[in-house]
PDB file of N, CA and C in Angstrom:
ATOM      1  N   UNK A   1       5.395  13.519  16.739  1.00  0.00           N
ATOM      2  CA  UNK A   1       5.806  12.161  16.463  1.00  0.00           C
ATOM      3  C   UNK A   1       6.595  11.644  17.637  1.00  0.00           C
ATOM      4  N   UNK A   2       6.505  10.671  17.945  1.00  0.00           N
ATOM      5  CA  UNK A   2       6.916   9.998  18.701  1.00  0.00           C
ATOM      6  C   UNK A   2       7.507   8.126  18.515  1.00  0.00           C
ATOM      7  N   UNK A   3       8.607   8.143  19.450  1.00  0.00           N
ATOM      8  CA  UNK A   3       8.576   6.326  18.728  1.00  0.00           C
ATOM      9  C   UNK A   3       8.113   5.602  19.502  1.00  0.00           C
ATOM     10  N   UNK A   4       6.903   5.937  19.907  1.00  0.00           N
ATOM     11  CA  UNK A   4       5.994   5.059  20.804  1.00  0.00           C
ATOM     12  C   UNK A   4       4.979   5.317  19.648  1.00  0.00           C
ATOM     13  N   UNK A   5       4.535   5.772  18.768  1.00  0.00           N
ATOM     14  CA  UNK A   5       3.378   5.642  17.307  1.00  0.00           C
ATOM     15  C   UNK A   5       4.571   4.849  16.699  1.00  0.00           C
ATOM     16  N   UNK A   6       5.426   4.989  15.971  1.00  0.00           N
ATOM     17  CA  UNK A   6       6.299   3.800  15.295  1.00  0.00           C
ATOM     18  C   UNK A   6       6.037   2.863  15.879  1.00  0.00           C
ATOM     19  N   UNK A   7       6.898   2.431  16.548  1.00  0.00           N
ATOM     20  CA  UNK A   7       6.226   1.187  17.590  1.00  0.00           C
ATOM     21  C   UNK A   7       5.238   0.142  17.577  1.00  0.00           C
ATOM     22  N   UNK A   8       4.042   1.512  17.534  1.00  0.00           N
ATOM     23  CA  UNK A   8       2.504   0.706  17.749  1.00  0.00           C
ATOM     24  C   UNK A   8       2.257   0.603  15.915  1.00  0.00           C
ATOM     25  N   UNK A   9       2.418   1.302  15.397  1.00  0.00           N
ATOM     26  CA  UNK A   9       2.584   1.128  14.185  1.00  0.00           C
ATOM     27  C   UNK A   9       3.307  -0.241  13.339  1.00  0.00           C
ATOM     28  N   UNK A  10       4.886  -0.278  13.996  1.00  0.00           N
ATOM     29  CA  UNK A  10       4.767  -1.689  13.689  1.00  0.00           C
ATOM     30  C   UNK A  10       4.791  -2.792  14.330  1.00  0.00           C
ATOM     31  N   UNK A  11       4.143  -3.031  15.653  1.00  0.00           N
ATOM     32  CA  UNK A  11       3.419  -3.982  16.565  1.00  0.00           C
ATOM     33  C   UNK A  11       2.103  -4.744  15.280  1.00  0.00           C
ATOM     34  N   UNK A  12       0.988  -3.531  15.321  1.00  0.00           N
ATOM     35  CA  UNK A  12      -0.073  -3.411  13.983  1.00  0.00           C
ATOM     36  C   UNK A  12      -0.232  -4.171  12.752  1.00  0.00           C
ATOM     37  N   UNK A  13       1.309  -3.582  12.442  1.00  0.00           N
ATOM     38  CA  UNK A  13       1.097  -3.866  10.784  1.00  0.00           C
ATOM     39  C   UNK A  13       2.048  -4.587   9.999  1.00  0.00           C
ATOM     40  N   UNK A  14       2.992  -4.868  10.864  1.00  0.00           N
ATOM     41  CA  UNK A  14       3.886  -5.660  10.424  1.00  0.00           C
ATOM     42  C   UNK A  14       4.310  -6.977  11.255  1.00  0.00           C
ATOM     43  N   UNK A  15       4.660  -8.226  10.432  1.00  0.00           N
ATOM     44  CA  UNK A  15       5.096  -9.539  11.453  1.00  0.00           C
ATOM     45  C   UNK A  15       6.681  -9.698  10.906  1.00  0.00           C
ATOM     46  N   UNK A  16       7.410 -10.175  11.659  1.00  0.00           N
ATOM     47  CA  UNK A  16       8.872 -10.432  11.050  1.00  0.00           C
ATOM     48  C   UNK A  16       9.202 -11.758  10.734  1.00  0.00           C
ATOM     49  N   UNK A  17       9.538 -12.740   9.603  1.00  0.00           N
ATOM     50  CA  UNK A  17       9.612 -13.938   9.304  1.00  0.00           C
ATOM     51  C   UNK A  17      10.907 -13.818   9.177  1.00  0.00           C
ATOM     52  N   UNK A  18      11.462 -14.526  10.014  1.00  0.00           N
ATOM     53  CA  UNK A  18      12.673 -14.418  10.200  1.00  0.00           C
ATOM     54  C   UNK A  18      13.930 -15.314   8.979  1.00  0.00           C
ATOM     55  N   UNK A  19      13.168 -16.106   8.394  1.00  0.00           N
ATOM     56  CA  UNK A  19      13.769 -16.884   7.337  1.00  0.00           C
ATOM     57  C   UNK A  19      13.436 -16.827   6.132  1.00  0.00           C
ATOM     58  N   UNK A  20      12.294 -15.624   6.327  1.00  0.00           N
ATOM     59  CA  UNK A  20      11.604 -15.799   5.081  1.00  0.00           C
ATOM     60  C   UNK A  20      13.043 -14.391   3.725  1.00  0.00           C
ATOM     61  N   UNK A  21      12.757 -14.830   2.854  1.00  0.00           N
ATOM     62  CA  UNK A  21      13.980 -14.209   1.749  1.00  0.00           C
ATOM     63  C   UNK A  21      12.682 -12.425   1.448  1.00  0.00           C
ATOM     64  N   UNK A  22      11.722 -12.932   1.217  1.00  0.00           N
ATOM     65  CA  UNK A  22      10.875 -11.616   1.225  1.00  0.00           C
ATOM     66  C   UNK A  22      10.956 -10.423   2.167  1.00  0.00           C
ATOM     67  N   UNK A  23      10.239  -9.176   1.853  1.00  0.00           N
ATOM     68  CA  UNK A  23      10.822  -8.443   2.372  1.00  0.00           C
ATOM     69  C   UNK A  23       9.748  -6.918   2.376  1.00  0.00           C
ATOM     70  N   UNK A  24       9.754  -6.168   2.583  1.00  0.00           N
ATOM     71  CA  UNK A  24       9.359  -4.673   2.122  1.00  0.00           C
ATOM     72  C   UNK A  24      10.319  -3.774   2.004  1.00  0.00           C
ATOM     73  N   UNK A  25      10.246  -2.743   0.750  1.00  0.00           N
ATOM     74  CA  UNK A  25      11.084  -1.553   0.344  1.00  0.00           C
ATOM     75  C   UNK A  25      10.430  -0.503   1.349  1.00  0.00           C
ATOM     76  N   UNK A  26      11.386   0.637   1.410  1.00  0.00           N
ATOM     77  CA  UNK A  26      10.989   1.852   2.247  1.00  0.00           C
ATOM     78  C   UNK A  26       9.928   2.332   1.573  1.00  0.00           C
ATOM     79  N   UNK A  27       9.794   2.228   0.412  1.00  0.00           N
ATOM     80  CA  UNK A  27       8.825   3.133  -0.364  1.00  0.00           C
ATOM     81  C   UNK A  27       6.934   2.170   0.389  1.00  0.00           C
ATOM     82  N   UNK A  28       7.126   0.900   0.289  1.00  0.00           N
ATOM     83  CA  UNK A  28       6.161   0.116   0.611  1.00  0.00           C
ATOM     84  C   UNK A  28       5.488   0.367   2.629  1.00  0.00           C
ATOM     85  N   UNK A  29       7.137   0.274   2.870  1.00  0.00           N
ATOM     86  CA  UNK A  29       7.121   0.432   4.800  1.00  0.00           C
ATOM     87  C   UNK A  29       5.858   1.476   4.593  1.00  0.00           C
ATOM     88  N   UNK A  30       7.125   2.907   4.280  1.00  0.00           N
ATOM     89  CA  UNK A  30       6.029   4.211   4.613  1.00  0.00           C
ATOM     90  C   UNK A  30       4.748   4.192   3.942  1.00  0.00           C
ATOM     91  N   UNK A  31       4.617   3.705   2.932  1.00  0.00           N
ATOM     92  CA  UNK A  31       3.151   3.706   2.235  1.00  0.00           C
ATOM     93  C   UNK A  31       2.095   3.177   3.475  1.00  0.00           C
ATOM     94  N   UNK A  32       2.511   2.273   3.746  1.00  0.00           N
ATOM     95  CA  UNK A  32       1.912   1.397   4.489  1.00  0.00           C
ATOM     96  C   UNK A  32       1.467   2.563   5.860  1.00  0.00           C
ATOM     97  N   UNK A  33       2.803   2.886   6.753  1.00  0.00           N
ATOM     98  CA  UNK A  33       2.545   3.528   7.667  1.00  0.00           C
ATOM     99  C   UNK A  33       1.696   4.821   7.442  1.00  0.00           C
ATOM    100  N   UNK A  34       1.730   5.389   5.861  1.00  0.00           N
ATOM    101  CA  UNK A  34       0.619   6.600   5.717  1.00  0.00           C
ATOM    102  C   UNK A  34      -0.955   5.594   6.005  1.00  0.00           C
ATOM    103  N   UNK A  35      -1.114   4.739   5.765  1.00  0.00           N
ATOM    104  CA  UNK A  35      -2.476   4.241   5.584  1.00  0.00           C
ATOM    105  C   UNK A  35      -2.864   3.720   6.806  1.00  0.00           C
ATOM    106  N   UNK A  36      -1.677   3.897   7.842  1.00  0.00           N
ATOM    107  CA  UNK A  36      -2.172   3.126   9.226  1.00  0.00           C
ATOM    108  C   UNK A  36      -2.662   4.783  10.071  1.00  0.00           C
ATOM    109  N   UNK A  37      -1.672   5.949   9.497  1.00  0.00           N
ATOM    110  CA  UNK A  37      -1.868   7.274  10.077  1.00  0.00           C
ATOM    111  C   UNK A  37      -3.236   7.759   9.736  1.00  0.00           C
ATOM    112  N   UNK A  38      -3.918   7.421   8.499  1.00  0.00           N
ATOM    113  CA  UNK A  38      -4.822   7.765   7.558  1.00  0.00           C
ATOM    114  C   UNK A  38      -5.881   7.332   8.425  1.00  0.00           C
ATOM    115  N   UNK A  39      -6.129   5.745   8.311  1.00  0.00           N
ATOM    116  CA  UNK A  39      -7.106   5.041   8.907  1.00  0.00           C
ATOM    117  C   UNK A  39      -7.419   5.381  10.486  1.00  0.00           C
ATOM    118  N   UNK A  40      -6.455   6.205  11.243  1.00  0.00           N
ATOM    119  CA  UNK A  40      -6.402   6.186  12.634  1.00  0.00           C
ATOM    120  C   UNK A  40      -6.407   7.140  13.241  1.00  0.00           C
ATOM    121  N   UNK A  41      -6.704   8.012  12.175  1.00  0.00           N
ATOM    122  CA  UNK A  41      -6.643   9.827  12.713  1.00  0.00           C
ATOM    123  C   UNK A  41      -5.392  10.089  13.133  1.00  0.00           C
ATOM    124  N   UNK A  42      -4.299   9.586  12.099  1.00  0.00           N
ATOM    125  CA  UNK A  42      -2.858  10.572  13.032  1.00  0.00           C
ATOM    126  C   UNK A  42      -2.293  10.972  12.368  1.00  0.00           C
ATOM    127  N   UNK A  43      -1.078  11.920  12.767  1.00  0.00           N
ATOM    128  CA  UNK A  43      -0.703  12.804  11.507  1.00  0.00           C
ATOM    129  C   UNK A  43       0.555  12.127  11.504  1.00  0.00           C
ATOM    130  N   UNK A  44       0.989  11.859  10.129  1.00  0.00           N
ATOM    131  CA  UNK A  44       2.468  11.252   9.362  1.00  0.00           C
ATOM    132  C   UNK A  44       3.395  11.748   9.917  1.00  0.00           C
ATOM    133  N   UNK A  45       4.600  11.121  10.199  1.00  0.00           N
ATOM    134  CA  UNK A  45       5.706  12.297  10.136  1.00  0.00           C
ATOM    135  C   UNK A  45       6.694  11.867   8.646  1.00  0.00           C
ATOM    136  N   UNK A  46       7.436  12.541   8.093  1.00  0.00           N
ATOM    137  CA  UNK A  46       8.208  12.768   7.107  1.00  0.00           C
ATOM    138  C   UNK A  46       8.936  11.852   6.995  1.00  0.00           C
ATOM    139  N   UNK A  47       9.347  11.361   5.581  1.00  0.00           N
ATOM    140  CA  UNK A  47      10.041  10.199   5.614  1.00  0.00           C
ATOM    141  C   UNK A  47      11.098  10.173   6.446  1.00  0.00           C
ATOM    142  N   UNK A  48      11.798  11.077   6.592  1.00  0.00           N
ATOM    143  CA  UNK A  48      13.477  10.846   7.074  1.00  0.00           C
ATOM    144  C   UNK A  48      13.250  10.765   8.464  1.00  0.00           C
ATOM    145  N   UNK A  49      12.435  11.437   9.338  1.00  0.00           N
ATOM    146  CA  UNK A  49      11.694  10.933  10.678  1.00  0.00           C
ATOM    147  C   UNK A  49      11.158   9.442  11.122  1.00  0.00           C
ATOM    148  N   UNK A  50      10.757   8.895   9.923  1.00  0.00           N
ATOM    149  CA  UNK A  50      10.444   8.016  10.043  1.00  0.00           C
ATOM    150  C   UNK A  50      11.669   6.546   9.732  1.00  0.00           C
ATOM    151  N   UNK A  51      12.035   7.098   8.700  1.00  0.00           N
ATOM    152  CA  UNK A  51      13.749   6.235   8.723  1.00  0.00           C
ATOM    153  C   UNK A  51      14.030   5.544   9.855  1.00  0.00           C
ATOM    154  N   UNK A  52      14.346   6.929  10.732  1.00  0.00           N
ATOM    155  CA  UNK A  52      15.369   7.251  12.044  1.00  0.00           C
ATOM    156  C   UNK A  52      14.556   6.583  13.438  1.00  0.00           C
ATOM    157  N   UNK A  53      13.477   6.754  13.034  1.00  0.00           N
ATOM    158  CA  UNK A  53      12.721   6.073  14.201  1.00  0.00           C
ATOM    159  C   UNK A  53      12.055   4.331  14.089  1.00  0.00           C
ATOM    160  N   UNK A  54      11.919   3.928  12.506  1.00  0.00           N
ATOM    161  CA  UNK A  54      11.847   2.315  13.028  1.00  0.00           C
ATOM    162  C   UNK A  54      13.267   1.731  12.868  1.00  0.00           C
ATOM    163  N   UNK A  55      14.519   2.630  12.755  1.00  0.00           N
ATOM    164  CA  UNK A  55      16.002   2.050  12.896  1.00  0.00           C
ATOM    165  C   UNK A  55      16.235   2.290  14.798  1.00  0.00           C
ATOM    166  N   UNK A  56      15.362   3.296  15.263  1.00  0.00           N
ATOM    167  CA  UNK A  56      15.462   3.083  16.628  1.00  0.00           C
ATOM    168  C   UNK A  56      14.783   2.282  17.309  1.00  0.00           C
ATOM    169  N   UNK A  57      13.680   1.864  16.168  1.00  0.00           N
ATOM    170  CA  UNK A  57      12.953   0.251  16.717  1.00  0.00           C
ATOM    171  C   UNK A  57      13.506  -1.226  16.670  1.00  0.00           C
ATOM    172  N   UNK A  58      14.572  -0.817  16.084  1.00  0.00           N
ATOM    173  CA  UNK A  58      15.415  -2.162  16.125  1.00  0.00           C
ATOM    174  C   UNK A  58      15.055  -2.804  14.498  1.00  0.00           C
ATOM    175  N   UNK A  59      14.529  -2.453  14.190  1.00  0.00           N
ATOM    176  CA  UNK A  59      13.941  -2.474  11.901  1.00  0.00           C
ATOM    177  C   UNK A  59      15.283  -2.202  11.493  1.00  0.00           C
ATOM    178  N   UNK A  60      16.005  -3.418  10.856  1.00  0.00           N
ATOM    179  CA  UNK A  60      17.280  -3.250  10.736  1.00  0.00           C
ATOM    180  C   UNK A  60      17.201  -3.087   9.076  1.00  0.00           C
ATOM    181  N   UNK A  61      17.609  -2.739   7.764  1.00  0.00           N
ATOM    182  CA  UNK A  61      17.684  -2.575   6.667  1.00  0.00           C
ATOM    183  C   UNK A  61      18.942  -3.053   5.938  1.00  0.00           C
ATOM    184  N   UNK A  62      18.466  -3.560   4.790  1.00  0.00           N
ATOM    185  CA  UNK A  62      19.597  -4.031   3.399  1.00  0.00           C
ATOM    186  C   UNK A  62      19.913  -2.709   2.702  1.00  0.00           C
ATOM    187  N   UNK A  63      20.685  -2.880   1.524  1.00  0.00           N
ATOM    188  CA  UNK A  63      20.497  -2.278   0.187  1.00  0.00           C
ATOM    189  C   UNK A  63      19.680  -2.954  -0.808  1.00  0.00           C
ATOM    190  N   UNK A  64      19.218  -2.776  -1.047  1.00  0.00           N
ATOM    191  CA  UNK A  64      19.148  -3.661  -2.816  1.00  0.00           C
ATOM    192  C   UNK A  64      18.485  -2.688  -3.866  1.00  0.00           C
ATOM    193  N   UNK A  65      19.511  -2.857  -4.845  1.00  0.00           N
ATOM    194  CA  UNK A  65      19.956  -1.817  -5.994  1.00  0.00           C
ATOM    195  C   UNK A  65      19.130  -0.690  -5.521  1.00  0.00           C
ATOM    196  N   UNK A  66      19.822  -0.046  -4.769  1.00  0.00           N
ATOM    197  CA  UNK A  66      20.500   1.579  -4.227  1.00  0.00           C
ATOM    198  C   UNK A  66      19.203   1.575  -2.939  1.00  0.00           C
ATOM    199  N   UNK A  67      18.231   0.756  -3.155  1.00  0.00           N
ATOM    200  CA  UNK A  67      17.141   1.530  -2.589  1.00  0.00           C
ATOM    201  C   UNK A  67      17.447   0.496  -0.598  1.00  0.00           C
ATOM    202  N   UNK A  68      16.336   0.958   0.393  1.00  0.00           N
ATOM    203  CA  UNK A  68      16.764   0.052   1.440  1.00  0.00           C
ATOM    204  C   UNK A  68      15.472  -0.924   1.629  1.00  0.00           C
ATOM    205  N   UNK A  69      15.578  -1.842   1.850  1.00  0.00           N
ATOM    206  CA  UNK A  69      14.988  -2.871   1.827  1.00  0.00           C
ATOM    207  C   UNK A  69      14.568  -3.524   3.086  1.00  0.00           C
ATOM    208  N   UNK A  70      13.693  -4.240   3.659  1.00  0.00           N
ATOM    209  CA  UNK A  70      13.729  -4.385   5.136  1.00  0.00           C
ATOM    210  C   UNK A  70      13.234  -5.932   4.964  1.00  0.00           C
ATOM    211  N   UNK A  71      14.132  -6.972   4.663  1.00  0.00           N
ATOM    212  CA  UNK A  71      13.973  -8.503   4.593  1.00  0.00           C
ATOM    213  C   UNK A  71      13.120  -8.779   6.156  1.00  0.00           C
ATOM    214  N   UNK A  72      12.358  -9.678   6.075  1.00  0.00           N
ATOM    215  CA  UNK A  72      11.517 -10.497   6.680  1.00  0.00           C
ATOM    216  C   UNK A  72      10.077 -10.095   7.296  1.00  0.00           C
ATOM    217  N   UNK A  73       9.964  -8.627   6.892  1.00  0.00           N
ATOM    218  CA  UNK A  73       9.023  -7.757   7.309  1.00  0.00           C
ATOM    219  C   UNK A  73       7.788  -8.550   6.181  1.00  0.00           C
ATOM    220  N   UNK A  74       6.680  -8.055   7.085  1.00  0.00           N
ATOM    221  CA  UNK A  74       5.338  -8.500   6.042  1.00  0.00           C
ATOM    222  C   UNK A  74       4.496  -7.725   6.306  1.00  0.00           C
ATOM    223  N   UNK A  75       3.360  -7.548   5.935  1.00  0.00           N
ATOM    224  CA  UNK A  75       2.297  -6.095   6.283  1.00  0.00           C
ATOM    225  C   UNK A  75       1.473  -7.291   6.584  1.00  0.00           C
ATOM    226  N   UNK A  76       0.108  -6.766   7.584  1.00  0.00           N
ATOM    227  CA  UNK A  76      -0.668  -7.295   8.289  1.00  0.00           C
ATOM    228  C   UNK A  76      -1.555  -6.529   8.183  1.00  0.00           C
ATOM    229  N   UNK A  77      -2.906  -7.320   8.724  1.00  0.00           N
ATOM    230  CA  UNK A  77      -4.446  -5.578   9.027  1.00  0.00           C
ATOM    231  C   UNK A  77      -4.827  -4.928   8.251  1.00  0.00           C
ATOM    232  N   UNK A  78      -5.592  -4.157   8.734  1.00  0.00           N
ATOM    233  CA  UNK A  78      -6.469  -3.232   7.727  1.00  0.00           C
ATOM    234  C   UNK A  78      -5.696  -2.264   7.234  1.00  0.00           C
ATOM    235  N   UNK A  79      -4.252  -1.654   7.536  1.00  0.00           N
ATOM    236  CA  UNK A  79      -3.791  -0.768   6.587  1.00  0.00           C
ATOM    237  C   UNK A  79      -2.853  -1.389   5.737  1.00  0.00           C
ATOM    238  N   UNK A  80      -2.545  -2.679   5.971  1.00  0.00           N
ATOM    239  CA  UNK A  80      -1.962  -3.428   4.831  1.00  0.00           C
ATOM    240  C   UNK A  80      -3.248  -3.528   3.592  1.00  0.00           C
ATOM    241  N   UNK A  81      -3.864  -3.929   4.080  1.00  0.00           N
ATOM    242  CA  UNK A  81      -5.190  -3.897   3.181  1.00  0.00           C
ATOM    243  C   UNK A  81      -5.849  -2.168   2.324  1.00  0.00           C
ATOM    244  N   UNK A  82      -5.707  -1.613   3.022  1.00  0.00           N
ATOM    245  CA  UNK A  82      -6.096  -0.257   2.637  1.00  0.00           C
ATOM    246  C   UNK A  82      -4.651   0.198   1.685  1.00  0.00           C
ATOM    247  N   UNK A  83      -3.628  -0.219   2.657  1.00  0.00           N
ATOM    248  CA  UNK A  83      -2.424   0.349   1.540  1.00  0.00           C
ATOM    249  C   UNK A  83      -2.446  -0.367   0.082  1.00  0.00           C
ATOM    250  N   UNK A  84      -2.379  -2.134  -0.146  1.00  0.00           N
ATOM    251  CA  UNK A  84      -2.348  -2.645  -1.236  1.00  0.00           C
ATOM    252  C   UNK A  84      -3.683  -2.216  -2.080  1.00  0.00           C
ATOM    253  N   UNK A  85      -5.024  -1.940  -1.458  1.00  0.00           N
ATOM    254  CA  UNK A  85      -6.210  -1.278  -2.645  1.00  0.00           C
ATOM    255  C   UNK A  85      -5.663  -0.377  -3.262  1.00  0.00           C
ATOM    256  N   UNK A  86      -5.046   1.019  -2.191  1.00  0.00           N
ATOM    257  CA  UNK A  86      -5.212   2.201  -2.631  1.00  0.00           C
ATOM    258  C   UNK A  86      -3.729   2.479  -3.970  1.00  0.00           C
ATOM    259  N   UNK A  87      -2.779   1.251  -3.857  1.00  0.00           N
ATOM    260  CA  UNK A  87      -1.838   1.216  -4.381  1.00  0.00           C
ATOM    261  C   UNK A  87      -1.770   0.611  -5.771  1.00  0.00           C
ATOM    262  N   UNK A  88      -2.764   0.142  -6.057  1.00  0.00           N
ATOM    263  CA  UNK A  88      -3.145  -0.799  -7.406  1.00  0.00           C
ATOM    264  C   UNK A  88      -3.537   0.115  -8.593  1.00  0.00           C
ATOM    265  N   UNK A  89      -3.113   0.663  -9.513  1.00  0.00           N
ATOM    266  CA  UNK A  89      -2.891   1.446 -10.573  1.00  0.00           C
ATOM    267  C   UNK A  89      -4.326   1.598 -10.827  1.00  0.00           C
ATOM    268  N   UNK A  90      -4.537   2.803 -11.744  1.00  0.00           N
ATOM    269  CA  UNK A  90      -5.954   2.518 -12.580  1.00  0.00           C
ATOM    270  C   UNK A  90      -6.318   1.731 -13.370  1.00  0.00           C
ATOM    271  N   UNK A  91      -7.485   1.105 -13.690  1.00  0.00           N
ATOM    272  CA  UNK A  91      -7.753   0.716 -14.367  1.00  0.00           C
ATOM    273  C   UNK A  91      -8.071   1.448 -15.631  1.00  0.00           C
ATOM    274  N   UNK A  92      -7.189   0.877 -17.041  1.00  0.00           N
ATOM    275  CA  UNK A  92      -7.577   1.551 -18.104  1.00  0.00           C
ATOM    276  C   UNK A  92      -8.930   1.720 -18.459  1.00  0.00           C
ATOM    277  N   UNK A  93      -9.731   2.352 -19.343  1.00  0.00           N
ATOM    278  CA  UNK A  93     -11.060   2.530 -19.863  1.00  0.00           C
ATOM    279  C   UNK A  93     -11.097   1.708 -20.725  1.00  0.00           C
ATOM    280  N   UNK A  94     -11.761   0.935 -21.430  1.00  0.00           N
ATOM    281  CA  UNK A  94     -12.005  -0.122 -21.882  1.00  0.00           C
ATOM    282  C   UNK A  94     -12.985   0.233 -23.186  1.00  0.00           C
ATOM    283  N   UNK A  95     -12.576   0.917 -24.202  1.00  0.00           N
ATOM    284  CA  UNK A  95     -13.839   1.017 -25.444  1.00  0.00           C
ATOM    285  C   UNK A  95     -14.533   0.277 -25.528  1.00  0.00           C
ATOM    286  N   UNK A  96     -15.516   0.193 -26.198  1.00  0.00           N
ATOM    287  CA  UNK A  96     -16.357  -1.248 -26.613  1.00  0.00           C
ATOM    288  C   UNK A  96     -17.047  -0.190 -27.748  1.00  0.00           C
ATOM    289  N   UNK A  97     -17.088  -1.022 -29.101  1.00  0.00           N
ATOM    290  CA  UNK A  97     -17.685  -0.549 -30.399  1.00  0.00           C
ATOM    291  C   UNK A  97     -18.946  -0.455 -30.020  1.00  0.00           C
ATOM    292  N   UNK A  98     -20.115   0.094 -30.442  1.00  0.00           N
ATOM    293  CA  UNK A  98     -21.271  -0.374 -30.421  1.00  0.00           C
ATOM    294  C   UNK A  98     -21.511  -1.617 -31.339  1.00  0.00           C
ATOM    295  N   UNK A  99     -22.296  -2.298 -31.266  1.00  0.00           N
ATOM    296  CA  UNK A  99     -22.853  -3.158 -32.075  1.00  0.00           C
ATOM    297  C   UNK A  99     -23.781  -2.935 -33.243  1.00  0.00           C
ATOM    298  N   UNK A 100     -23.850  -3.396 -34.448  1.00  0.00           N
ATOM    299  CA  UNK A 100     -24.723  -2.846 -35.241  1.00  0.00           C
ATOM    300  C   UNK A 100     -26.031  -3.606 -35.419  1.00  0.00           C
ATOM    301  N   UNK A 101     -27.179  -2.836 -35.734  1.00  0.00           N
ATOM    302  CA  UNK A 101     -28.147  -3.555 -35.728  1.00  0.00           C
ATOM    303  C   UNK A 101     -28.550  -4.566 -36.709  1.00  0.00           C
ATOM    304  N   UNK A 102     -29.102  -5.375 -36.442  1.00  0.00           N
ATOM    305  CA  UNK A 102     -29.830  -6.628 -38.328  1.00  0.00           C
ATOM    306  C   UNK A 102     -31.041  -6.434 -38.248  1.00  0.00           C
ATOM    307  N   UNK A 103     -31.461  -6.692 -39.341  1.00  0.00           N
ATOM    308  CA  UNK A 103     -32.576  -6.779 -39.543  1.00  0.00           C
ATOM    309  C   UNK A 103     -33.403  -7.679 -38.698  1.00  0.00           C
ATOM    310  N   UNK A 104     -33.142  -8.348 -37.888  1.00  0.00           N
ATOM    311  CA  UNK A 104     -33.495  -9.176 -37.100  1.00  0.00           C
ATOM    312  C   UNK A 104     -33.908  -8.523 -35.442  1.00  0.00           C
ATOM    313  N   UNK A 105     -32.821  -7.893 -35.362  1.00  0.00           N
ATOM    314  CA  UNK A 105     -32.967  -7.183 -33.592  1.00  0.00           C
ATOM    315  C   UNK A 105     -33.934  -6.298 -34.426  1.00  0.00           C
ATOM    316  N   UNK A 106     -34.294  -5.641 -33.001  1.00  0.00           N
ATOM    317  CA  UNK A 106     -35.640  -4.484 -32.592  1.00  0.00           C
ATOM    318  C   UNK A 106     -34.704  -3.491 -32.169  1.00  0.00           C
ATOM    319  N   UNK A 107     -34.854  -2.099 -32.837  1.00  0.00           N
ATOM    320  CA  UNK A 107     -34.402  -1.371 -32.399  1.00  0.00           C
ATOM    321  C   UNK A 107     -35.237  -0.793 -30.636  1.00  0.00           C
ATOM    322  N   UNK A 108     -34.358   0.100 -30.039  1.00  0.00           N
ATOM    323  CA  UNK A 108     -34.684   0.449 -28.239  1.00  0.00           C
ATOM    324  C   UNK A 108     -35.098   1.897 -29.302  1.00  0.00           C
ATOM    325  N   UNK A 109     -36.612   1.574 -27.984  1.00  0.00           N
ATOM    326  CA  UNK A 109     -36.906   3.334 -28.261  1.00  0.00           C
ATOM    327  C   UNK A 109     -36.327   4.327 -28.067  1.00  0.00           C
ATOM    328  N   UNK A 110     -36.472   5.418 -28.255  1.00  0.00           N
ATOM    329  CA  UNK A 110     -35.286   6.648 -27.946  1.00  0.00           C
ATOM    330  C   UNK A 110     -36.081   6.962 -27.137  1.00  0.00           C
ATOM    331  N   UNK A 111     -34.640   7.638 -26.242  1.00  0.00           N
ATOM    332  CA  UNK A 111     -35.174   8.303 -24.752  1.00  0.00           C
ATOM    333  C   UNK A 111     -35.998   9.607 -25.237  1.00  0.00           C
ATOM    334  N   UNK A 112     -37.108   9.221 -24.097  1.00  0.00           N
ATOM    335  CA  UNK A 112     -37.483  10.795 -24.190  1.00  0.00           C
ATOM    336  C   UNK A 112     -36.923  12.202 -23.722  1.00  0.00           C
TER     337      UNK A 112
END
């Protein structure tokens, strides 16, 4: 690891709005940066490595309730994109009754 991949990492994937009140959590940053390592053939380094190195990029951080927060940051590109797919919960399974037949429908032949 190096903070020349941080760096290019957030050159990439992040823009800074400087007025904007929005923001990304650490949990979101690194998500993000796994999906830029993922997409790019490189290997992660560990959260607390990674802390230490976009605070040596000048990525300055809040609190908000306990966790750190990084106001004006925004995700950009294809691993913003790859991170928000891969981050979207499952979708539940969805029953559906069968329907019953009337005297009216045609029953479907049975498989052979």
């Amino acid at each position: 690891m190096t903070d020349t991949q941080i760096g290019a990492f957030l050159r990439e994937c992040v823009v800074y709005e400087e007025d904007s009140e929005e923001g990304l959590d650490l949990d979101a940053l690194y998500g993000l940066y796994i999906s830029w390592c993922v997409l790019g053939n490189k290997i992660p380094v560990p959260d607390s490595a990674f802390r230490t190195s976009i605070r040596l990029n000048g990525v300055k951080h809040h609190k908000r309730d306990g966790n750190r927060y990084y106001p004006g940051l925004r995700m950009v590109g294809d691993a913003a994109r790859d991170y928000v797919l891969n981050s979207v919960p499952e979708a539940y399974e969805v029953s559906v009754p069968p329907v019953p037949l009337t005297d009216d429908d045609e029953a479907l032949p049975a498989a052979v």
